[in-house]
PDB file of N, CA and C in Angstrom:
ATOM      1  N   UNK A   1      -6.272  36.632  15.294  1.00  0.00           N
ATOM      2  CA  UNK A   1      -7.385  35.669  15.227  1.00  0.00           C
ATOM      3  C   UNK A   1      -6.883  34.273  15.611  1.00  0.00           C
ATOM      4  N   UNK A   2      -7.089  34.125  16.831  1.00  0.00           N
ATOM      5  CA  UNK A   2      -7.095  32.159  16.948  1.00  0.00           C
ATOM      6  C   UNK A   2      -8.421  31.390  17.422  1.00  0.00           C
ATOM      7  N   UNK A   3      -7.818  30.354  17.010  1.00  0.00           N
ATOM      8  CA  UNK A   3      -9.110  29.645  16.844  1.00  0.00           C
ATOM      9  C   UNK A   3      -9.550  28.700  18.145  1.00  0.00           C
ATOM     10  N   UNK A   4     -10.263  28.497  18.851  1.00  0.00           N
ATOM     11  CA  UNK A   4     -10.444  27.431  19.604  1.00  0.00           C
ATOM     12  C   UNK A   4     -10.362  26.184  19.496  1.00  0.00           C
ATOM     13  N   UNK A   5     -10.100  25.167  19.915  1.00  0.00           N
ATOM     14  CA  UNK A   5     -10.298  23.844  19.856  1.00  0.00           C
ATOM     15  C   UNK A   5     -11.362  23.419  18.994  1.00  0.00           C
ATOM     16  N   UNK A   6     -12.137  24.156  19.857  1.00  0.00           N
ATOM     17  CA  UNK A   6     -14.042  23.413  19.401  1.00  0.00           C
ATOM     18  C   UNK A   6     -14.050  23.832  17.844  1.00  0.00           C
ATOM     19  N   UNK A   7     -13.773  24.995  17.497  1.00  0.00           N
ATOM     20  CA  UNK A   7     -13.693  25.615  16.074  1.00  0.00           C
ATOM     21  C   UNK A   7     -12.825  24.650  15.258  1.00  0.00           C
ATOM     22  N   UNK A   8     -11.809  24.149  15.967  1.00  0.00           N
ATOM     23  CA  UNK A   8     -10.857  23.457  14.980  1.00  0.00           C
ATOM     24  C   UNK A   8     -11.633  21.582  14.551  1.00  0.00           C
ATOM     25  N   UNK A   9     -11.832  22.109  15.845  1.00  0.00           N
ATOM     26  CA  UNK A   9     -12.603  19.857  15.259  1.00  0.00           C
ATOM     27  C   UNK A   9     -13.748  19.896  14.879  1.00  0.00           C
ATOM     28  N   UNK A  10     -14.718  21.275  14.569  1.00  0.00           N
ATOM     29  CA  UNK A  10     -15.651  21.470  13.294  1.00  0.00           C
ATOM     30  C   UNK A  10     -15.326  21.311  12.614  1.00  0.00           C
ATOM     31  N   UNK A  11     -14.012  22.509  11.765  1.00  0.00           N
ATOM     32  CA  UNK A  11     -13.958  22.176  10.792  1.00  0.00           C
ATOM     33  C   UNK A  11     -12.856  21.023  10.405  1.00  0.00           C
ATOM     34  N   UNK A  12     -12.601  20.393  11.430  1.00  0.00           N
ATOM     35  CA  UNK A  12     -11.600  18.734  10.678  1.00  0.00           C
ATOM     36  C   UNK A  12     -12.793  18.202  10.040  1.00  0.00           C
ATOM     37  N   UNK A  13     -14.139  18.169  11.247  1.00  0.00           N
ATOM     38  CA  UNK A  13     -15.264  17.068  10.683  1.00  0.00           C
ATOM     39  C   UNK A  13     -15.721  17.581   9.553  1.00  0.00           C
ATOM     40  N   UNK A  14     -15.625  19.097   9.167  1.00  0.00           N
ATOM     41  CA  UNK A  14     -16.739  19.102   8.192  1.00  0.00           C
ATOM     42  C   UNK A  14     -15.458  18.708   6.944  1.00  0.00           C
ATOM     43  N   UNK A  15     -14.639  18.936   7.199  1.00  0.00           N
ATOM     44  CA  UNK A  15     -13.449  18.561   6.065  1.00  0.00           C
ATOM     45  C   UNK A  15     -13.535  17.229   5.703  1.00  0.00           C
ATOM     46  N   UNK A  16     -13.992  16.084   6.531  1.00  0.00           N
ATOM     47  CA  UNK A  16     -13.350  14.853   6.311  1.00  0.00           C
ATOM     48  C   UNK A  16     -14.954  14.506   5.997  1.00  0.00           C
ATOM     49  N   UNK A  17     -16.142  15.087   6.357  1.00  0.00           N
ATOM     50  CA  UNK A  17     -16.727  14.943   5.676  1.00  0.00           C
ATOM     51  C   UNK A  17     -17.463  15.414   4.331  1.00  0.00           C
ATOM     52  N   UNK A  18     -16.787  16.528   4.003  1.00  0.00           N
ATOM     53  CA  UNK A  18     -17.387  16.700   2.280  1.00  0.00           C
ATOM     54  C   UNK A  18     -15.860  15.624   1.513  1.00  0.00           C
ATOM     55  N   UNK A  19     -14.928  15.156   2.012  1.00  0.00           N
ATOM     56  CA  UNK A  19     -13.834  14.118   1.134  1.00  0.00           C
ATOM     57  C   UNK A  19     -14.977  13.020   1.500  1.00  0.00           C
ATOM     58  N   UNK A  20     -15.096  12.591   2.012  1.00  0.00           N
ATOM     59  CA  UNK A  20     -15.665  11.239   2.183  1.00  0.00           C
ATOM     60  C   UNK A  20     -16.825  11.642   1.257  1.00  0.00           C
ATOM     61  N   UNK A  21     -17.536  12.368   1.436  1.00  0.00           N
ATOM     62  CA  UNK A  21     -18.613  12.461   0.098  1.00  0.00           C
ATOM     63  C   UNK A  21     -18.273  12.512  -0.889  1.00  0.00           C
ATOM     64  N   UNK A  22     -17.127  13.426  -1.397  1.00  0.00           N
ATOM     65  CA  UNK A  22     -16.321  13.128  -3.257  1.00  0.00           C
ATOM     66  C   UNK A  22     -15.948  11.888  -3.033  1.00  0.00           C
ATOM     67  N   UNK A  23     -15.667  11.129  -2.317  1.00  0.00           N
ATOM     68  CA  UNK A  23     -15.011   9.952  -2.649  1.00  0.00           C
ATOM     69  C   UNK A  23     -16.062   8.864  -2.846  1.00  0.00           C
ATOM     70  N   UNK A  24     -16.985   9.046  -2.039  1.00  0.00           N
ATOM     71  CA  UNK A  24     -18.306   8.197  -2.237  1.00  0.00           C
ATOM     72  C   UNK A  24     -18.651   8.434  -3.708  1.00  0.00           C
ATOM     73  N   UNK A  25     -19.341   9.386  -4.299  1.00  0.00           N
ATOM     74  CA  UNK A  25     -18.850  10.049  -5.164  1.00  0.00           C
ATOM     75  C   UNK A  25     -18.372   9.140  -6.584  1.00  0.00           C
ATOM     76  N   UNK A  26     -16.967   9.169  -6.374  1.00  0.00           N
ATOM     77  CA  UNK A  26     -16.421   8.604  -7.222  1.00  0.00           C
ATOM     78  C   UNK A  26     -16.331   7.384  -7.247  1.00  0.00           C
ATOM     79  N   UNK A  27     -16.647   6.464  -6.350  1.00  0.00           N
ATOM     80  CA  UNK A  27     -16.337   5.515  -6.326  1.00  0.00           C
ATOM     81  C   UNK A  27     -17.785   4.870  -7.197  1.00  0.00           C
ATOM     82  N   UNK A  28     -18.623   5.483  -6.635  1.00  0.00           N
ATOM     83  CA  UNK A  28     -19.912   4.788  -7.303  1.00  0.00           C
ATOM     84  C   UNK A  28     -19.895   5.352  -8.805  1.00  0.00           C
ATOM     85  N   UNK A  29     -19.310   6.282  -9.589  1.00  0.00           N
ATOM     86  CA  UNK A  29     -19.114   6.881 -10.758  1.00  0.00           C
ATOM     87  C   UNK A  29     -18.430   5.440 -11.543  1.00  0.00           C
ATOM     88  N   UNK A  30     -17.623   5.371 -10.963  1.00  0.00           N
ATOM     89  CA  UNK A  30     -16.417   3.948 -11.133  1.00  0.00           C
ATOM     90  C   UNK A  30     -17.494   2.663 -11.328  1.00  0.00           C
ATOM     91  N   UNK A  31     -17.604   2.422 -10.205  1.00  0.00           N
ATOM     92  CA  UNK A  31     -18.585   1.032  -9.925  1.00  0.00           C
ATOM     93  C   UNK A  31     -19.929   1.025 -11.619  1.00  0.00           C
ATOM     94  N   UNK A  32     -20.634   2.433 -11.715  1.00  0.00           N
ATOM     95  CA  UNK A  32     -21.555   2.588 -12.696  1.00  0.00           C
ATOM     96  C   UNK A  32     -21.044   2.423 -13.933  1.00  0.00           C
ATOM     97  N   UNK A  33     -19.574   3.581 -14.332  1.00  0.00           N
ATOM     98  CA  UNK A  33     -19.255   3.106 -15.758  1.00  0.00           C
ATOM     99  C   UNK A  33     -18.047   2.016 -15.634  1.00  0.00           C
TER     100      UNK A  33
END
């Protein structure tokens, strides 16, 4: 099984975007309490 390019910089983006959402996330958790 290998992966293509195109397959691989899906899932970087979808990676960097569910972190950027926990981090959003937390930060406003922070900011609230």
């Amino acid at each position: 099984m290998s992966y293509t390019e195109q397959e691989k910089k899906q899932a970087l983006c979808q990676q960097s975007e569910t972190t950027l959402r926990i981090l959003r996330v937390v930060l406003i958790s922070i900011i609230i309490f």
